[in-house]
C-alpha atoms as a PDB file:
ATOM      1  CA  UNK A   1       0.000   0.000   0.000  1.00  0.00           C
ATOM      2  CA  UNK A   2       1.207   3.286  -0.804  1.00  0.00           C
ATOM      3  CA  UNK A   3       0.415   6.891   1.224  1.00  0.00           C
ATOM      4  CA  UNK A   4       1.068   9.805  -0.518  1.00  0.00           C
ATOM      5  CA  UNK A   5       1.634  12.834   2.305  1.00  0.00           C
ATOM      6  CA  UNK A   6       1.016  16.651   1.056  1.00  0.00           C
ATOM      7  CA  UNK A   7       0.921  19.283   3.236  1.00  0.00           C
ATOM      8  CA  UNK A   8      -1.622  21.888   1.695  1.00  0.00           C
ATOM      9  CA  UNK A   9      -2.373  26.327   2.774  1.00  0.00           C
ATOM     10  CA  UNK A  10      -3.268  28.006   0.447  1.00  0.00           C
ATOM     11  CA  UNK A  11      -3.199  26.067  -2.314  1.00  0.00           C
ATOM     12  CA  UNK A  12      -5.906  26.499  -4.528  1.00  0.00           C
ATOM     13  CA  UNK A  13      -4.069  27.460  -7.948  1.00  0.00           C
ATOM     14  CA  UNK A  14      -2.264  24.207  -9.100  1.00  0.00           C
ATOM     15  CA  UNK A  15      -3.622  21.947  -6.187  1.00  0.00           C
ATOM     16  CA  UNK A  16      -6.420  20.017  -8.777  1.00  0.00           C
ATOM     17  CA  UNK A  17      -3.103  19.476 -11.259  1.00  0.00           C
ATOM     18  CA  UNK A  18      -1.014  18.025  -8.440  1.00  0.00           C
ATOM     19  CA  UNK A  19      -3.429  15.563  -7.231  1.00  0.00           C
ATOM     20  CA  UNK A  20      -4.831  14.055 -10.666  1.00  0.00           C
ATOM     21  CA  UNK A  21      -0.841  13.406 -11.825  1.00  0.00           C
ATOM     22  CA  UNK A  22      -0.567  11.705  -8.621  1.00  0.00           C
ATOM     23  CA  UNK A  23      -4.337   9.692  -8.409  1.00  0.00           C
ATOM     24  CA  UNK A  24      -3.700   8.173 -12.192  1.00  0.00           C
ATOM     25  CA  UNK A  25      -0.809   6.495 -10.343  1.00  0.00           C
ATOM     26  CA  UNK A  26      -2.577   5.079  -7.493  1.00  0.00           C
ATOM     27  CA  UNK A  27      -4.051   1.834  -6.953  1.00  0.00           C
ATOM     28  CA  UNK A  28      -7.539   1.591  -5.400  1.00  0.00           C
ATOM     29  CA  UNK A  29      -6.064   0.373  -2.193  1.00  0.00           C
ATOM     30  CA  UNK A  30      -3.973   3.298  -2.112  1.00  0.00           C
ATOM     31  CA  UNK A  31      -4.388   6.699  -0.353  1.00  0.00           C
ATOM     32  CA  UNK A  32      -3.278   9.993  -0.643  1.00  0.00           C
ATOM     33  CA  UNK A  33      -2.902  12.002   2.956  1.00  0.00           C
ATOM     34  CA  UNK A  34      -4.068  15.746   3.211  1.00  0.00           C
ATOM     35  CA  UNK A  35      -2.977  17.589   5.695  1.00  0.00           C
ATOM     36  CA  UNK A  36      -3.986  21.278   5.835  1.00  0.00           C
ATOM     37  CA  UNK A  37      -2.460  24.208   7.519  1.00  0.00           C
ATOM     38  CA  UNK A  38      -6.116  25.894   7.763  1.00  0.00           C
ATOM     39  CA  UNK A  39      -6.142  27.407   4.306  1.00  0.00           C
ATOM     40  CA  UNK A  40      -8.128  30.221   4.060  1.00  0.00           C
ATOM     41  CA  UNK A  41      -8.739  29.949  -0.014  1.00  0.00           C
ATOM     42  CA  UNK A  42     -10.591  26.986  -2.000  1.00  0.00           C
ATOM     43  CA  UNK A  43      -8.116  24.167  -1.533  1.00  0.00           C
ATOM     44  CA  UNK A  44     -10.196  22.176   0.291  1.00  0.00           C
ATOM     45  CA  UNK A  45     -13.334  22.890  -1.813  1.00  0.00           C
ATOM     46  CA  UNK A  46     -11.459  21.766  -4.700  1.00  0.00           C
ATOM     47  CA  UNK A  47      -9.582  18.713  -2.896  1.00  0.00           C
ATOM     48  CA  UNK A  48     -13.177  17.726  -2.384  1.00  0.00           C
ATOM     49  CA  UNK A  49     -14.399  18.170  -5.373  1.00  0.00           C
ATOM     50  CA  UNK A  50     -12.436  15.148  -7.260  1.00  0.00           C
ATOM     51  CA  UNK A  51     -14.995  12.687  -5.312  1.00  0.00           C
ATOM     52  CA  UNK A  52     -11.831  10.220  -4.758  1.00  0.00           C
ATOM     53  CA  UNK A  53     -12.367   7.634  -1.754  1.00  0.00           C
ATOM     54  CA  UNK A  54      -8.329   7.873  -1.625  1.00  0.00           C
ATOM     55  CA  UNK A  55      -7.570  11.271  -0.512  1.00  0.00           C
ATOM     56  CA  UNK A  56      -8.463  11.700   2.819  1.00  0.00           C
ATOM     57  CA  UNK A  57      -8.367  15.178   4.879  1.00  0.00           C
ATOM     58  CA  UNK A  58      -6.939  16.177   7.974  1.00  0.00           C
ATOM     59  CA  UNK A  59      -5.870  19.581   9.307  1.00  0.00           C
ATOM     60  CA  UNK A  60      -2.989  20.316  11.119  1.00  0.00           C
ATOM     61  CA  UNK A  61      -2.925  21.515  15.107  1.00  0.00           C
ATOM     62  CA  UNK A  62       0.618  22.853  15.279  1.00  0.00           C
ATOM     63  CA  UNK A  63       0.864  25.525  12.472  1.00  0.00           C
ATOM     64  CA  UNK A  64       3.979  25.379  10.371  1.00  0.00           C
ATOM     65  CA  UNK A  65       5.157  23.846   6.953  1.00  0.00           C
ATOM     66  CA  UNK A  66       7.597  21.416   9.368  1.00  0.00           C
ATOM     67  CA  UNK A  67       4.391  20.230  11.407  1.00  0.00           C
ATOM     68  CA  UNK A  68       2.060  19.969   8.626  1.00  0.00           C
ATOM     69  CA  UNK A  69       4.001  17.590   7.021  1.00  0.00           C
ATOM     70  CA  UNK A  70       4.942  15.410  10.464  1.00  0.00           C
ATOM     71  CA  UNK A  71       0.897  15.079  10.904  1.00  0.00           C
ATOM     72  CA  UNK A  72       0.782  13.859   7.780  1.00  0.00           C
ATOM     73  CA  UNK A  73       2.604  10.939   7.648  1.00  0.00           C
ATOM     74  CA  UNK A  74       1.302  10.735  11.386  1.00  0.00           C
ATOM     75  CA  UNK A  75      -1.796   9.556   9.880  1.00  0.00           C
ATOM     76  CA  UNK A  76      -0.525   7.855   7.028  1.00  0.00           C
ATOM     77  CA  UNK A  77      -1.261   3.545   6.497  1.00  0.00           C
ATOM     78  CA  UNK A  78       0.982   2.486   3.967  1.00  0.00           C
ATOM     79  CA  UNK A  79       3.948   0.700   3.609  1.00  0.00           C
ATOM     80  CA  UNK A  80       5.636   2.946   1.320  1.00  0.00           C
ATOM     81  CA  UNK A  81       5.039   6.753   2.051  1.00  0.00           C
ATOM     82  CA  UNK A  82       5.641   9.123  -0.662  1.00  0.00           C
ATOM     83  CA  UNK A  83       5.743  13.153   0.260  1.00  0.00           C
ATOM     84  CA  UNK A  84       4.637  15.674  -2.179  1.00  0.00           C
ATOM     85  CA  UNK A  85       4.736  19.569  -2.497  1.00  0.00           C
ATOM     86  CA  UNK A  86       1.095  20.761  -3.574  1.00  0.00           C
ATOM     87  CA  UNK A  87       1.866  22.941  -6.415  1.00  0.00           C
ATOM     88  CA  UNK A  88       3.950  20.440  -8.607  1.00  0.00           C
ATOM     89  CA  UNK A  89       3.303  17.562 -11.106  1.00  0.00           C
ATOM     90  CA  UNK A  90       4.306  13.908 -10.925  1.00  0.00           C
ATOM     91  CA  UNK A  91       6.044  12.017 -14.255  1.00  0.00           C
ATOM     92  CA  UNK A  92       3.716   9.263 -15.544  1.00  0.00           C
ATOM     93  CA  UNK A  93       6.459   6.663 -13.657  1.00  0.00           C
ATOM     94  CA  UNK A  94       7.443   8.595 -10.555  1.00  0.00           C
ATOM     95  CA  UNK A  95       5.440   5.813  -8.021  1.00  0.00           C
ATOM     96  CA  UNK A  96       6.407   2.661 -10.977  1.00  0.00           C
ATOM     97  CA  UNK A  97      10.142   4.096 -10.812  1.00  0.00           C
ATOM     98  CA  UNK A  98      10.494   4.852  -7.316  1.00  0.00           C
ATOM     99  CA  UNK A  99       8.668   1.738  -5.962  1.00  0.00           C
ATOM    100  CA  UNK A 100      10.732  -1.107  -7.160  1.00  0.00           C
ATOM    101  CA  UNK A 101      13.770   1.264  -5.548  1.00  0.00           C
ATOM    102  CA  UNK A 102      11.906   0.592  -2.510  1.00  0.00           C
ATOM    103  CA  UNK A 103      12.362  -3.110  -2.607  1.00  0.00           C
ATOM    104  CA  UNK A 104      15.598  -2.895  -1.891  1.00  0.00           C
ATOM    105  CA  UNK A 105      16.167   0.559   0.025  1.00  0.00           C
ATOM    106  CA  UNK A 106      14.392   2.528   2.869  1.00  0.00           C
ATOM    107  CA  UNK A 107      14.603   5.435   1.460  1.00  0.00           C
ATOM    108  CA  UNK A 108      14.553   6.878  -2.101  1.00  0.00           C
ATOM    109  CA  UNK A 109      14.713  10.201  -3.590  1.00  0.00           C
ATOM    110  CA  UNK A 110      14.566  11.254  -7.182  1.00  0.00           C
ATOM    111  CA  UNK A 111      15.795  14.489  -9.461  1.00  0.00           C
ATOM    112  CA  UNK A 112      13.383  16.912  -9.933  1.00  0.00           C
ATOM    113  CA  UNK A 113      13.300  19.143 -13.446  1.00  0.00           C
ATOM    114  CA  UNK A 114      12.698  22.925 -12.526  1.00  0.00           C
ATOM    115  CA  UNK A 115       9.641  24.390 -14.638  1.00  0.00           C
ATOM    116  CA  UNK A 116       8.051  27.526 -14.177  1.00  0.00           C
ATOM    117  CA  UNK A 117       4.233  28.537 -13.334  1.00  0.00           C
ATOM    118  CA  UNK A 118       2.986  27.406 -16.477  1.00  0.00           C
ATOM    119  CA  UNK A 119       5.499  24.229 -16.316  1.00  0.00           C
ATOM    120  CA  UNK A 120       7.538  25.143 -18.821  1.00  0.00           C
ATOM    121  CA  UNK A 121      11.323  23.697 -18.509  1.00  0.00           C
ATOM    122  CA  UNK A 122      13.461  26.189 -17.294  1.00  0.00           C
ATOM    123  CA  UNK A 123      16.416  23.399 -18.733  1.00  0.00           C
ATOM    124  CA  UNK A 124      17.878  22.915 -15.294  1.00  0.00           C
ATOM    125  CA  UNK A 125      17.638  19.652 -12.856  1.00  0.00           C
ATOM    126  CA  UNK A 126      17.899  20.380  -8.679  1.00  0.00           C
ATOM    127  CA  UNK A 127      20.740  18.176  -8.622  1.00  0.00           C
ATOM    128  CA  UNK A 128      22.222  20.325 -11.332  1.00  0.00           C
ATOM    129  CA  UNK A 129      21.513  23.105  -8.909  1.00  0.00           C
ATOM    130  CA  UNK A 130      22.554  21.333  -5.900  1.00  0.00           C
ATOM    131  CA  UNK A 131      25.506  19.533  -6.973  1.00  0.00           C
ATOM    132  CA  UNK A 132      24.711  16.407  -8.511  1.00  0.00           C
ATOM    133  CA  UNK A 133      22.700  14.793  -5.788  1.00  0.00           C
ATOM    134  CA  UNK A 134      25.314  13.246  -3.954  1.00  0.00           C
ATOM    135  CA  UNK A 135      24.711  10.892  -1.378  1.00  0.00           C
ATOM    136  CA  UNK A 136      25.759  10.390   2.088  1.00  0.00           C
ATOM    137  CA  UNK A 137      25.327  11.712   5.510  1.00  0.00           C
ATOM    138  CA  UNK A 138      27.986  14.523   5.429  1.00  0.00           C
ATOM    139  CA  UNK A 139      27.442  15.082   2.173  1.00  0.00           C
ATOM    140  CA  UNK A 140      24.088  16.912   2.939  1.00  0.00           C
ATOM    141  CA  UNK A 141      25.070  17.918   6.157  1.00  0.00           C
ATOM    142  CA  UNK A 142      27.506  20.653   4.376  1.00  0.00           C
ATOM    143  CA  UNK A 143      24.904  21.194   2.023  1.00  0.00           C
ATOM    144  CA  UNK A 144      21.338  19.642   1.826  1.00  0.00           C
ATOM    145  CA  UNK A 145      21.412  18.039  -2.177  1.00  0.00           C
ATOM    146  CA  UNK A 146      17.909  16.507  -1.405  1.00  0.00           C
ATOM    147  CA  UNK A 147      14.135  18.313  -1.911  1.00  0.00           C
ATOM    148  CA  UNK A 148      11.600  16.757   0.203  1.00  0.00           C
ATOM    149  CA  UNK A 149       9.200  16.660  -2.789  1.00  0.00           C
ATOM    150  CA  UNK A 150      10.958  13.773  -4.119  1.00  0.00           C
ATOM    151  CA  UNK A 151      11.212  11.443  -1.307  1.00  0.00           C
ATOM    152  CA  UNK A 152       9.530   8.066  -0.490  1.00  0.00           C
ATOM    153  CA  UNK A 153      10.681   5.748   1.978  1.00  0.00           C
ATOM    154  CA  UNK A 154       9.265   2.586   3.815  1.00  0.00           C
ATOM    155  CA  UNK A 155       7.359   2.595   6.835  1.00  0.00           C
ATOM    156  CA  UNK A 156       9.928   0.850   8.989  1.00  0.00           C
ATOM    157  CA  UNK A 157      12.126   3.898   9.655  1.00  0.00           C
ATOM    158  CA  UNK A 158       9.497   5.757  11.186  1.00  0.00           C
ATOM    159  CA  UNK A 159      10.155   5.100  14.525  1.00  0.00           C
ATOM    160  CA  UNK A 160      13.372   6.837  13.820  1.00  0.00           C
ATOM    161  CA  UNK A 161      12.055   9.686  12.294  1.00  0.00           C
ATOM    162  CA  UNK A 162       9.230  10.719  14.040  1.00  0.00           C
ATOM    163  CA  UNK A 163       8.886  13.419  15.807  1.00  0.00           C
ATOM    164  CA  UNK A 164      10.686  15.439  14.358  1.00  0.00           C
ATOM    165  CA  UNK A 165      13.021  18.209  16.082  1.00  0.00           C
ATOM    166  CA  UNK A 166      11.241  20.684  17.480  1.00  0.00           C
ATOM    167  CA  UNK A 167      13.594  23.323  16.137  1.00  0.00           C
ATOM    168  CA  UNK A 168      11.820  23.024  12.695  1.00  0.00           C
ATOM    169  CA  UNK A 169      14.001  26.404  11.102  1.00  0.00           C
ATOM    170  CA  UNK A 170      17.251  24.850  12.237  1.00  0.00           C
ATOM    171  CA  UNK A 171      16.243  21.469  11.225  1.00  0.00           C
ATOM    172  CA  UNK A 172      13.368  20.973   8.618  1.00  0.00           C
ATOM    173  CA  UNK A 173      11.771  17.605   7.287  1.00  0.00           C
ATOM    174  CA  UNK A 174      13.377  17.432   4.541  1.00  0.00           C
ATOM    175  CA  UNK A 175      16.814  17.748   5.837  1.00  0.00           C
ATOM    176  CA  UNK A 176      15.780  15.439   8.684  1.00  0.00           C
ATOM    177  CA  UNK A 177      14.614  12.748   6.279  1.00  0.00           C
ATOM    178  CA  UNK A 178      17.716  12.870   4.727  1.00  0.00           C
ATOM    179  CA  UNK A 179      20.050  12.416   7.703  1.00  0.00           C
ATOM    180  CA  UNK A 180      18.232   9.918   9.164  1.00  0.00           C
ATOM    181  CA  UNK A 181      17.693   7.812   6.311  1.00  0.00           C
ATOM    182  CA  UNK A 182      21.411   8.724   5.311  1.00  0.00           C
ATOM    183  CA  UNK A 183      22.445   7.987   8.537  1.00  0.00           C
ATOM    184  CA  UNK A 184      20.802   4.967   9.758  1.00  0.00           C
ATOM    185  CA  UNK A 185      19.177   2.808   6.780  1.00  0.00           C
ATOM    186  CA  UNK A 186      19.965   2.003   3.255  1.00  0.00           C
ATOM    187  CA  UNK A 187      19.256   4.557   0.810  1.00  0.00           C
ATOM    188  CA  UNK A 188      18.973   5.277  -3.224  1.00  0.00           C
ATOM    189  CA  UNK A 189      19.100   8.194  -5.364  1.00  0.00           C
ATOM    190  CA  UNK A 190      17.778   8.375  -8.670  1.00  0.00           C
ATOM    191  CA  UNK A 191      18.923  10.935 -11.314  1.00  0.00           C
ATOM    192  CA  UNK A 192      16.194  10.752 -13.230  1.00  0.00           C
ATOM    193  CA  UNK A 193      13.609  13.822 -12.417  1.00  0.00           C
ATOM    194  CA  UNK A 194      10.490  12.181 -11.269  1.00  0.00           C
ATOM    195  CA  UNK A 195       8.703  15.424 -10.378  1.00  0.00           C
ATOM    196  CA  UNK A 196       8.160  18.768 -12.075  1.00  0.00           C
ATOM    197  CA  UNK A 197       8.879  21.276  -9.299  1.00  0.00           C
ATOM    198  CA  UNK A 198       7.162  24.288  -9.995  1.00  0.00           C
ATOM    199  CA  UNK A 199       8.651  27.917  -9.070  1.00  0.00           C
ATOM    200  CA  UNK A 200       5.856  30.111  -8.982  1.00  0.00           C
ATOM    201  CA  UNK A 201       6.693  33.379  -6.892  1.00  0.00           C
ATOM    202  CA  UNK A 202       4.563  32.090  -3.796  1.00  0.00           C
ATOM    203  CA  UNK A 203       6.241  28.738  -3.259  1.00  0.00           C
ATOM    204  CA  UNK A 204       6.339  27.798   1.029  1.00  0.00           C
ATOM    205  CA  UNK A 205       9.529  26.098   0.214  1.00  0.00           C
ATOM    206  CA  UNK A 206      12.343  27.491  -0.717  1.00  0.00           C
ATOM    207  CA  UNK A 207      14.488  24.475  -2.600  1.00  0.00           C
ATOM    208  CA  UNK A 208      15.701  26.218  -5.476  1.00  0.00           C
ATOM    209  CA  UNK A 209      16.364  29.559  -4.122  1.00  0.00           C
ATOM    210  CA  UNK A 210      20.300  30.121  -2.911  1.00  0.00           C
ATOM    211  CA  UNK A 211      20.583  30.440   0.885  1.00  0.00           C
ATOM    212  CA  UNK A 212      20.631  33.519   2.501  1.00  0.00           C
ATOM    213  CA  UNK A 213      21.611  32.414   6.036  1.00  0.00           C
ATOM    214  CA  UNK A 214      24.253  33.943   7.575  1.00  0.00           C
ATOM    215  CA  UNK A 215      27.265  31.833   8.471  1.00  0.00           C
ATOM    216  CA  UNK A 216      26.632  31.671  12.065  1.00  0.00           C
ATOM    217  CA  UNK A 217      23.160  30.230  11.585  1.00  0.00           C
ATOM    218  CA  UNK A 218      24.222  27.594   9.179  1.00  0.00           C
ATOM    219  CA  UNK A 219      26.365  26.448  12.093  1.00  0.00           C
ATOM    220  CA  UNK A 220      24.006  26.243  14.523  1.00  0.00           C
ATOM    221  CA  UNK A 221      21.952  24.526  12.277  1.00  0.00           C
ATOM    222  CA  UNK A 222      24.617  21.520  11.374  1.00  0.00           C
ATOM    223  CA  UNK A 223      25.522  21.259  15.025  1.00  0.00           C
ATOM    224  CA  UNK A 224      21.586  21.228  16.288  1.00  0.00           C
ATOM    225  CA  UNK A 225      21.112  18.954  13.222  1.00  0.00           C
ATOM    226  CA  UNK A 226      24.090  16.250  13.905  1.00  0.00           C
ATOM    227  CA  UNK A 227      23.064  15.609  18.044  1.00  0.00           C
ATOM    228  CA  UNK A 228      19.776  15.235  17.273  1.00  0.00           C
ATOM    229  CA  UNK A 229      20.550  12.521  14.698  1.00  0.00           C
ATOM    230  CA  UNK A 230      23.303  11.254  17.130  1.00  0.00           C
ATOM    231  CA  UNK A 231      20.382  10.983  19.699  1.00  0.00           C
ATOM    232  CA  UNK A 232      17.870   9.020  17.564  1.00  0.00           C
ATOM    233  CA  UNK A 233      20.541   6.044  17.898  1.00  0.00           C
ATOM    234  CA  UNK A 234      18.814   4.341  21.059  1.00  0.00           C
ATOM    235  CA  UNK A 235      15.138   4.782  19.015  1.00  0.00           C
END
């Protein structure tokens, strides 16, 4: 069984697109997990509106993009849980490709190809961005080469990963996922782009955006990041 986890606010403009590229991958048995940060637009009007017994609704009690995604997979079933943004569009064979990965691995995380609002390729990859999606747990401690919109893993490393630090600015769920599962379990990367990851203007994450963080914070943030990896050990 597969879960798909998206955390939705605000969503309303490509939300529909999202969630039919991701349905006509599904099996019936399947389900894709909402979990809403309270929009205050038509995202859950329209969620609804697709009459799909898969998607199910929920609505997050801790406000954040961090926590929304944590009660997500928090209610998720499956035994493979894929996360997804809610403003991009899945490749015909993102769950086919990624799937039989997950055989094999715990975790697996594709390349992404970097379109613009009307999804028109801007002829760059993120791993072209973010230097070649190299694995390893130092590797994207320096420098986080993963986007969390590409991820799936299997069920059994949750106990691991959940919850997540409560820091969620020094450590977020992507970069989490990817220590952990870097860290701890056996892990895949796929350079194919699986996902068309839409830079609109109003995007919640900031992937393909060069940091601003000073020096000092991006410190803090591999120290704070490391112990509470380091800690998860006894989990």
């Amino acid at each position: 069984m597969i879960s798909v986890c998206i955390a939705t606010y605000n969503g309303e403009k490509y939300i529909r697109e999202q969630l039919l590229s991701i349905l006509l991958q599904l099996e019936l048995h399947d389900e894709i997990i909402i979990s809403d940060d309270h929009s205050t637009d038509e995202t859950i009007s329209i969620i609804k509106s697709l009459n799909d017994n898969r998607i199910k609704i929920f609505f997050n009690v801790n406000k954040g993009y961090t926590n929304n995604f944590q009660n997500a997979i928090l209610q998720a079933s499956g035994d493979h849980i894929f996360l997804s943004d809610q403003d991009d569009v899945w490749e015909k064979n993102k769950v086919k490709v990624m799937s039989e990965f997950l055989k094999e691995h715990d975790f697996v995380v594709s390349n992404a190809k970097i379109v613009d609002e009307n999804l028109v390729p801007t002829g760059l990859t993120f791993f072209e961005m973010r230097g070649g999606g190299k694995k390893g747990f130092w590797s994207n401690l320096i420098k986080a080469k993963y986007l969390g919109c590409c991820m799936a893993f299997n069920k059994n490393i949750l106990h691991k990963l959940i919850p997540f630090p409560e820091k969620v600015k020094l450590c977020p769920h992507d970069l989490w996922l990817s220590l952990i599962s870097e860290f701890y379990y056996k892990t895949y990367v796929i350079s194919e782009p699986l996902v068309l990851y839409r830079r609109h203007g109003q995007n919640v994450s900031t992937g393909a955006a060069k940091s601003t963080s000073s020096f000092l914070f991006k410190v803090k943030f591999r120290v704070y990041s490391f112990f509470k990896v380091i800690c998860r050990a006894t989990a």
